[in-house]
PDB file of N, CA and C in Angstrom:
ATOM      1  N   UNK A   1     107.649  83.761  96.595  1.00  0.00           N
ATOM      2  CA  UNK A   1     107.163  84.984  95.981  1.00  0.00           C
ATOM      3  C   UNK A   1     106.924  86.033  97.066  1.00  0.00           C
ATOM      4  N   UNK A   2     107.408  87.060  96.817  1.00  0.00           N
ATOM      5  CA  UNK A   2     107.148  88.497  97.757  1.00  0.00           C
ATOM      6  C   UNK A   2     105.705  88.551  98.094  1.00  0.00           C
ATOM      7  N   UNK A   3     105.405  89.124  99.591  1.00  0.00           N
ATOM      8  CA  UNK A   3     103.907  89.206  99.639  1.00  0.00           C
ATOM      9  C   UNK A   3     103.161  91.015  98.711  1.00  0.00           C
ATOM     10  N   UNK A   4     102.332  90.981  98.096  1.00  0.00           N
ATOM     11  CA  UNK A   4     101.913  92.089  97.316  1.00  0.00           C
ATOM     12  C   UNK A   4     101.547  92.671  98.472  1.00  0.00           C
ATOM     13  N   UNK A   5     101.481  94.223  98.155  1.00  0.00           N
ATOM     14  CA  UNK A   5     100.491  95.558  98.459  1.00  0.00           C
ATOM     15  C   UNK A   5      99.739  96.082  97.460  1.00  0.00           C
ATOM     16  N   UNK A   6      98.486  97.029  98.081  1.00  0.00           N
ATOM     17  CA  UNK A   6      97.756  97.157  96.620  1.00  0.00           C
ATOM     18  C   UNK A   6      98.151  98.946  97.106  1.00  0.00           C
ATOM     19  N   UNK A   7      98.288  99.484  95.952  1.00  0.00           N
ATOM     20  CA  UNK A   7      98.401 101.374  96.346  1.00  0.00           C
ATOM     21  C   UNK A   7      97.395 101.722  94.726  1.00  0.00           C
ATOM     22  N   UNK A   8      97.138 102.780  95.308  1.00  0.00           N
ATOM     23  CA  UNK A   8      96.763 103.293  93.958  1.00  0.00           C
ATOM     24  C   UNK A   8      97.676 104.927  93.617  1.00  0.00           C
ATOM     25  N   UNK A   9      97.475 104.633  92.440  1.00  0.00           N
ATOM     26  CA  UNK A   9      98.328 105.862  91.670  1.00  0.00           C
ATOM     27  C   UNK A   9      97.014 106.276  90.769  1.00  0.00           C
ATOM     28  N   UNK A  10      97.391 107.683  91.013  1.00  0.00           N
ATOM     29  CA  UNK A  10      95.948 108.604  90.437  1.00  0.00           C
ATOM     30  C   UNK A  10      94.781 108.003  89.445  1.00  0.00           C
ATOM     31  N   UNK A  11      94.219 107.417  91.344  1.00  0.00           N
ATOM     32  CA  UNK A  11      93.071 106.742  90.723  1.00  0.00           C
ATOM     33  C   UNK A  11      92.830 105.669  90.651  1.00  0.00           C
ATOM     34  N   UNK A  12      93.944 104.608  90.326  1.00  0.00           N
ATOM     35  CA  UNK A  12      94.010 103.436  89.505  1.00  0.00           C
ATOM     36  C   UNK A  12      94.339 102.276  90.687  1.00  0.00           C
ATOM     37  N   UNK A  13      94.199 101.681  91.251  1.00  0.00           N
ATOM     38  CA  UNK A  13      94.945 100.325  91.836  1.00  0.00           C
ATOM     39  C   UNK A  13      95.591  99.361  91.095  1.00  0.00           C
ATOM     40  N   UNK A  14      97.170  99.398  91.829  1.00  0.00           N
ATOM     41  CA  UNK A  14      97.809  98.542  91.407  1.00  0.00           C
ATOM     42  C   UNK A  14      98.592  97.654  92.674  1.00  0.00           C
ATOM     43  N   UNK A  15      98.644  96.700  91.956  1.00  0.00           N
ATOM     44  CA  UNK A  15      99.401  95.408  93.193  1.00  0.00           C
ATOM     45  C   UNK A  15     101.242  95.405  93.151  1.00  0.00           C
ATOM     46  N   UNK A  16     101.934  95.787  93.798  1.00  0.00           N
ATOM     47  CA  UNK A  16     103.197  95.683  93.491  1.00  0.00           C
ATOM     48  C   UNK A  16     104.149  95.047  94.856  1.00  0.00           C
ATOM     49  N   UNK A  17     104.960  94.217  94.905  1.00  0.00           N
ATOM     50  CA  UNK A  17     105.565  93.548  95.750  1.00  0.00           C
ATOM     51  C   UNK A  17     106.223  94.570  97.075  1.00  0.00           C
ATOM     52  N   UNK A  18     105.680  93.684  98.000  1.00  0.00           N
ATOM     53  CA  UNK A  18     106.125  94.613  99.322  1.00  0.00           C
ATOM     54  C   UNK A  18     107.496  95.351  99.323  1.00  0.00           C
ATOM     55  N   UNK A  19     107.691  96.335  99.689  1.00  0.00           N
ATOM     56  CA  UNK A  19     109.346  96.965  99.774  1.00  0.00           C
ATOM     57  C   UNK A  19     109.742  97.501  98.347  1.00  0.00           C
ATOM     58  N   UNK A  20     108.288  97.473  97.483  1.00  0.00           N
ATOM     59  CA  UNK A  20     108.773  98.276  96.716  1.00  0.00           C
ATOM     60  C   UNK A  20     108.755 100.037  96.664  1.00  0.00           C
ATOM     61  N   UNK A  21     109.479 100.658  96.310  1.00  0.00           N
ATOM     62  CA  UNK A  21     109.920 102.275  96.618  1.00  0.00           C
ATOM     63  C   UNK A  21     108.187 102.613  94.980  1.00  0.00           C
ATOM     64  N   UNK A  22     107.625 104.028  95.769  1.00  0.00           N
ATOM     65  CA  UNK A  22     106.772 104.621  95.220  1.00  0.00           C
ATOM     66  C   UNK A  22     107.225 104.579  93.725  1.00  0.00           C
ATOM     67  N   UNK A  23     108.697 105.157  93.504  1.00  0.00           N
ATOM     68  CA  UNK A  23     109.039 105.832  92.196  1.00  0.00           C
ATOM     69  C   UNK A  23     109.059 103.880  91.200  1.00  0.00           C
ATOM     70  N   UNK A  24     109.352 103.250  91.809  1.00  0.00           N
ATOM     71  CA  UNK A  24     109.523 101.828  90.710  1.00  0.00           C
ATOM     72  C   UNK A  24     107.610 101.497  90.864  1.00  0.00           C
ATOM     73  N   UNK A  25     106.748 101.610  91.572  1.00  0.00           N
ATOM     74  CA  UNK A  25     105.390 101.471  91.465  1.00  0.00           C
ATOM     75  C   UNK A  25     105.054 102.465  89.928  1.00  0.00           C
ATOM     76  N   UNK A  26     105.123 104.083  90.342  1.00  0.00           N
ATOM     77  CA  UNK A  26     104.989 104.397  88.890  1.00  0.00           C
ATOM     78  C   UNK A  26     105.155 104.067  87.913  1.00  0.00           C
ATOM     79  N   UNK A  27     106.369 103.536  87.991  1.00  0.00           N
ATOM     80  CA  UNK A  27     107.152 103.255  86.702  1.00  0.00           C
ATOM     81  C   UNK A  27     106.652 101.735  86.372  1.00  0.00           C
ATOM     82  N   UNK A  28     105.917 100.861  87.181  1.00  0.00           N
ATOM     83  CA  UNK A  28     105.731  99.370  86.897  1.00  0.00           C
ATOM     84  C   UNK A  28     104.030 100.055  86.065  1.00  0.00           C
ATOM     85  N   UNK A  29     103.467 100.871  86.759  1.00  0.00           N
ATOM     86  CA  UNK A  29     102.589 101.605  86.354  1.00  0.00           C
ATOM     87  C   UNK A  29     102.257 101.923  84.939  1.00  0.00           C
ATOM     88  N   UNK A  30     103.149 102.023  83.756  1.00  0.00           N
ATOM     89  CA  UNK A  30     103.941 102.606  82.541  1.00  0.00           C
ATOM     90  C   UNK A  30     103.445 104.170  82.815  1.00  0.00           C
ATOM     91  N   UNK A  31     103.548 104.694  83.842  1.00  0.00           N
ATOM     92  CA  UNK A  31     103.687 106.020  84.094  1.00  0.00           C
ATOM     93  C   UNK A  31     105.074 106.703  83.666  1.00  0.00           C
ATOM     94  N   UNK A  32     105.074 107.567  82.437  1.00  0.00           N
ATOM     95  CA  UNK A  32     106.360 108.443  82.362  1.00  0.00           C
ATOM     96  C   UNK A  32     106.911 108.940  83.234  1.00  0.00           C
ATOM     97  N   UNK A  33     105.776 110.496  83.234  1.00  0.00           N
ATOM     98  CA  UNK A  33     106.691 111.431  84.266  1.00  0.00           C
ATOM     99  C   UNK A  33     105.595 111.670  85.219  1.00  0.00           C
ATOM    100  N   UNK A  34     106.158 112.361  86.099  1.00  0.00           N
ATOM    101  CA  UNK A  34     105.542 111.967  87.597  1.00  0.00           C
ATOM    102  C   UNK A  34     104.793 113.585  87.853  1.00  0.00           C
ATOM    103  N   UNK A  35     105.601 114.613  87.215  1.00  0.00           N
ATOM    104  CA  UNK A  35     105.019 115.758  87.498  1.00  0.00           C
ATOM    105  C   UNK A  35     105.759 116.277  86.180  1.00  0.00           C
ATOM    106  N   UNK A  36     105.319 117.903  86.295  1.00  0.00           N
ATOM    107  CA  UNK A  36     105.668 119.167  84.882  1.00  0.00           C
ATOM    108  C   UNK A  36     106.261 120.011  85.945  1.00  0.00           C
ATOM    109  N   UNK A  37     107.341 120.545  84.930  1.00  0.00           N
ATOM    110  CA  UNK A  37     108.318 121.838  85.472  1.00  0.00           C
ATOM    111  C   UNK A  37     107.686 122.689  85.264  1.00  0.00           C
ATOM    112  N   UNK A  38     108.537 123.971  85.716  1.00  0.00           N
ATOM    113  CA  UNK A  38     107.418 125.433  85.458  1.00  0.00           C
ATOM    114  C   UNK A  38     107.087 125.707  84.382  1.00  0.00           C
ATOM    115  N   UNK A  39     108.001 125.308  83.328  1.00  0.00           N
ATOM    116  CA  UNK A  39     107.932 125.686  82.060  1.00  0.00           C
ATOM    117  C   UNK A  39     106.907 124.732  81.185  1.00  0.00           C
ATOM    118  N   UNK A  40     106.429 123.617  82.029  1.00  0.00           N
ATOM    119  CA  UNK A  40     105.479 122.517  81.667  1.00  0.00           C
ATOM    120  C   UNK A  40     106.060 121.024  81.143  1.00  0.00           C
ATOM    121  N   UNK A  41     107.899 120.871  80.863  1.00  0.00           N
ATOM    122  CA  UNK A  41     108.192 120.022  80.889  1.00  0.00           C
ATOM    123  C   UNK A  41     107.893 118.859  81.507  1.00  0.00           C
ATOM    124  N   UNK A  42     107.532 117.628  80.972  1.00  0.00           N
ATOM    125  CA  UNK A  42     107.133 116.605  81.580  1.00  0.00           C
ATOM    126  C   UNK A  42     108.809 116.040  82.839  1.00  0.00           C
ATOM    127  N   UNK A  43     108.731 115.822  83.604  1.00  0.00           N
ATOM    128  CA  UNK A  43     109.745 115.302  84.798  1.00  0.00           C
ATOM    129  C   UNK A  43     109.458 113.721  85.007  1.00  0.00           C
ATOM    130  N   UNK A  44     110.761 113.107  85.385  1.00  0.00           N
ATOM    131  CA  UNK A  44     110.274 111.702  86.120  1.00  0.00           C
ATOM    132  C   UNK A  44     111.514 111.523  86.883  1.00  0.00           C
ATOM    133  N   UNK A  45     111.565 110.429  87.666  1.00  0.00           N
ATOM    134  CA  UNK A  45     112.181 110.051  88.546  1.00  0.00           C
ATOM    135  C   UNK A  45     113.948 109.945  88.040  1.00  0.00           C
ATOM    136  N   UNK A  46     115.107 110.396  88.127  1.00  0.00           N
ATOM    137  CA  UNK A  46     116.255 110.915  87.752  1.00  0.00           C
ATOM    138  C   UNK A  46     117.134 109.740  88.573  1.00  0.00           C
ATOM    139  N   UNK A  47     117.460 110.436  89.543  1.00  0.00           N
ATOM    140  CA  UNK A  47     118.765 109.726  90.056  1.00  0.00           C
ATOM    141  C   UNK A  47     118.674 108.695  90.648  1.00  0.00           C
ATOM    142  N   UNK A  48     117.532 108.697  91.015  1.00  0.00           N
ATOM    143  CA  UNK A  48     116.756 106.811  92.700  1.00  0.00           C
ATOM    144  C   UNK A  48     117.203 107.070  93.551  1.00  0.00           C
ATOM    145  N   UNK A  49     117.937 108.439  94.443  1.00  0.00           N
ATOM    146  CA  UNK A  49     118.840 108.166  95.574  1.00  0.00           C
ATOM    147  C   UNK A  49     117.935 109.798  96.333  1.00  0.00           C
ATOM    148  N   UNK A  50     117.305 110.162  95.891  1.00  0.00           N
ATOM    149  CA  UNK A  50     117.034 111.372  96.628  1.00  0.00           C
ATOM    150  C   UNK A  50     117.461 112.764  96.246  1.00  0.00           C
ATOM    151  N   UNK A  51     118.304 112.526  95.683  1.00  0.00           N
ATOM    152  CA  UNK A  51     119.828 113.955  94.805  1.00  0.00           C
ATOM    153  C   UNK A  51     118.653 115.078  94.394  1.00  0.00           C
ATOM    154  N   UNK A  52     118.246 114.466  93.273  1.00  0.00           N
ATOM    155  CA  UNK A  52     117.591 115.529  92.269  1.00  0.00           C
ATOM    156  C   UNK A  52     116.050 115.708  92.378  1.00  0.00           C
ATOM    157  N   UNK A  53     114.943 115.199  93.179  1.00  0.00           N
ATOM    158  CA  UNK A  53     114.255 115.454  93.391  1.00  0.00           C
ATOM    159  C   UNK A  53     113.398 115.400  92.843  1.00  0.00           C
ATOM    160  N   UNK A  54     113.618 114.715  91.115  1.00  0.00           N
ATOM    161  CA  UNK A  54     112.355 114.568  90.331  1.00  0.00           C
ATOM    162  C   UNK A  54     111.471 113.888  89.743  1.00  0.00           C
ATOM    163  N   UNK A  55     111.545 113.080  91.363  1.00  0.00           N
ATOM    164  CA  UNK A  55     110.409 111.861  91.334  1.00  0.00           C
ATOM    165  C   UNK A  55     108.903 112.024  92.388  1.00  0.00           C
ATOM    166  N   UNK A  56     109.013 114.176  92.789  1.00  0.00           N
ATOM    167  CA  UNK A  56     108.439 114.538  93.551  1.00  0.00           C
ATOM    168  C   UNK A  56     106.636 113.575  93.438  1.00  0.00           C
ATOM    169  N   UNK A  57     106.384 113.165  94.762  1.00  0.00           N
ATOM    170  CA  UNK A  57     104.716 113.083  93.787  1.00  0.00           C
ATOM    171  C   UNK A  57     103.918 113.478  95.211  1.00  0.00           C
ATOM    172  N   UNK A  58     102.754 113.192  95.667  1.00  0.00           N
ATOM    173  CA  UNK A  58     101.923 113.596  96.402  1.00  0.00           C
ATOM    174  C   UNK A  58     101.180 111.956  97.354  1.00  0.00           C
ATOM    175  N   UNK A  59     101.785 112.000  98.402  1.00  0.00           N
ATOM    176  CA  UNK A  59     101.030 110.467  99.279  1.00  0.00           C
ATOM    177  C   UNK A  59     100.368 110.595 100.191  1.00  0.00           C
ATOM    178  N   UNK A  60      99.208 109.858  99.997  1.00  0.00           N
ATOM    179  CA  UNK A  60      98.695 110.168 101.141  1.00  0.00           C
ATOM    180  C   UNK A  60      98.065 111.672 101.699  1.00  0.00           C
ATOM    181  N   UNK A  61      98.345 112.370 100.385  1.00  0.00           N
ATOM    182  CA  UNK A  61      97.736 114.035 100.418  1.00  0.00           C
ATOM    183  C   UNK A  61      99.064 114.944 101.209  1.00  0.00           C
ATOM    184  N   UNK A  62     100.145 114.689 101.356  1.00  0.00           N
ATOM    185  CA  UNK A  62     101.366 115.280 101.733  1.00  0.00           C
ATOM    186  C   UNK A  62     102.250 115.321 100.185  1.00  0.00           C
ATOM    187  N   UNK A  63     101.866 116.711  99.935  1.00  0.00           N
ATOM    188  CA  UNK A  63     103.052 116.831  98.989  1.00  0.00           C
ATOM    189  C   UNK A  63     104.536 116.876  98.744  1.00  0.00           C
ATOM    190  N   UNK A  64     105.015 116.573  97.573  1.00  0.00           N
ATOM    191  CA  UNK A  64     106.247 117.146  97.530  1.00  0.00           C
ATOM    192  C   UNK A  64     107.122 115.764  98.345  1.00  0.00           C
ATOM    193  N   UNK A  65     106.834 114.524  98.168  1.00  0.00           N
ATOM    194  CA  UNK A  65     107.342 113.393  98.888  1.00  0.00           C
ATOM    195  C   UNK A  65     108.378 112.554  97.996  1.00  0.00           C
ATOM    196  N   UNK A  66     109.270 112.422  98.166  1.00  0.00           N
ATOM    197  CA  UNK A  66     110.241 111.994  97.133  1.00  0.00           C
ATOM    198  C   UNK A  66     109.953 110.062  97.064  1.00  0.00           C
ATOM    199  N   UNK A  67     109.326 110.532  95.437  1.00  0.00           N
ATOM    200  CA  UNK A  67     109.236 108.710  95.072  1.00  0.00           C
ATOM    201  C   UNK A  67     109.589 107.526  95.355  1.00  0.00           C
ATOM    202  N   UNK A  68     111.055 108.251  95.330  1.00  0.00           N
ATOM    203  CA  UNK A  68     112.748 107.028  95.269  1.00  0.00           C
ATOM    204  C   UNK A  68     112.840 106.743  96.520  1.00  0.00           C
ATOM    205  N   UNK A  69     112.022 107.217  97.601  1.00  0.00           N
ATOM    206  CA  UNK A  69     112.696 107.598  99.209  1.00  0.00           C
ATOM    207  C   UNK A  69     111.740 106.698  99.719  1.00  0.00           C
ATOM    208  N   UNK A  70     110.522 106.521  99.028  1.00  0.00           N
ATOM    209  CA  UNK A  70     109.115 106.495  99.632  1.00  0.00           C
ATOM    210  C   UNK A  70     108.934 104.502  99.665  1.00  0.00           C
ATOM    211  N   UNK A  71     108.754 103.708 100.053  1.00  0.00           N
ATOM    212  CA  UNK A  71     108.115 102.591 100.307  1.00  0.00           C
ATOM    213  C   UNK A  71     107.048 102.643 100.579  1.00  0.00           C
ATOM    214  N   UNK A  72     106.331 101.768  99.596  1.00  0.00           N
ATOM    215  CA  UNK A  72     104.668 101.580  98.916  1.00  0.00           C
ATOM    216  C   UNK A  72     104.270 100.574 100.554  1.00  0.00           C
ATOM    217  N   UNK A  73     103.086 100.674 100.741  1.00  0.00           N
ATOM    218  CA  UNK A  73     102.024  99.686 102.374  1.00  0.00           C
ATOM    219  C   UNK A  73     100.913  99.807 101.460  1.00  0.00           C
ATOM    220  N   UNK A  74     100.766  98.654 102.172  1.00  0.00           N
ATOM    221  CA  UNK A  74      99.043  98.436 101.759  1.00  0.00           C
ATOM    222  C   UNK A  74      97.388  99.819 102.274  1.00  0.00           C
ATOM    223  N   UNK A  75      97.521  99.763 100.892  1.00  0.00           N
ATOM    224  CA  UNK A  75      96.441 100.806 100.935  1.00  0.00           C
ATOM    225  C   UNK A  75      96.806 102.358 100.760  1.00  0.00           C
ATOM    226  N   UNK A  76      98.074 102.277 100.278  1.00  0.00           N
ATOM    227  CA  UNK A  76      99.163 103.782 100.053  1.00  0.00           C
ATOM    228  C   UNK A  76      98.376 104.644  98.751  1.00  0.00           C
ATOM    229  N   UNK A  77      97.783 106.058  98.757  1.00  0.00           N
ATOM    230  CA  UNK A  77      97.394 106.964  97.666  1.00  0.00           C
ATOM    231  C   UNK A  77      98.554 107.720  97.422  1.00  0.00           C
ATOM    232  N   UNK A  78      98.770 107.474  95.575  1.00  0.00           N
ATOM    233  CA  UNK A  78      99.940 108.106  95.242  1.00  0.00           C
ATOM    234  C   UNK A  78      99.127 108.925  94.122  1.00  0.00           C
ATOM    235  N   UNK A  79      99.931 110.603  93.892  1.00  0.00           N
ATOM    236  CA  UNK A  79      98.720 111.012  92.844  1.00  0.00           C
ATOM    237  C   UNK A  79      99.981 111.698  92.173  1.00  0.00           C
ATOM    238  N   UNK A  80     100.703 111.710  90.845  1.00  0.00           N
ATOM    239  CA  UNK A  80     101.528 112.209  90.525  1.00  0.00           C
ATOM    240  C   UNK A  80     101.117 113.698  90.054  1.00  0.00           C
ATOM    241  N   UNK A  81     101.843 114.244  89.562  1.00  0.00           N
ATOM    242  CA  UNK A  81     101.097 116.023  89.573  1.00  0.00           C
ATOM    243  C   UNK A  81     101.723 116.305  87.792  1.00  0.00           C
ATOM    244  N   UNK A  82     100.947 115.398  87.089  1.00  0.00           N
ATOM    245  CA  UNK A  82     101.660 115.724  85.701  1.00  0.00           C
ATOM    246  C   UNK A  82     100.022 116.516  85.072  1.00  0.00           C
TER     247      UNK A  82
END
């Protein structure tokens, strides 16, 4: 069995297997969308490769960090901006 990390996502602690990418933590999360467009559309994570950008969320207090890109460590703050 993979060794866990614990991160929290706005607020919440969750345990998810080492090497897992931020944007599959949300989503193990049952987090939809990760942030709102200008127009207030709800957004979530699109392509997994970096392309489209709309798995933006906030780590560690550095915004604007791409989900899909990002690998979860122990003790990682993820705060999505929905």
């Amino acid at each position: 069995m993979a060794d866990l990390v614990h991160v929290t996502i706005d607020g919440e602690t969750l345990a998810v297997p080492a090497f897992t990418t931020v944007a599959a933590a949300i989503a193990m999360r049952g987090i939809g969308a990760t942030r709102r467009s200008v127009t207030g559309e709800p957004r979530a994570a699109l392509c997994g490769m970096g392309v489209c950008h709309e798995c933006r969320v906030t780590v560690d207090g550095r915004a604007y960090v791409l989900g899909c890109q990002t690998l979860c460590r122990d003790g990682l703050s993820i705060e999505t901006m929905r």
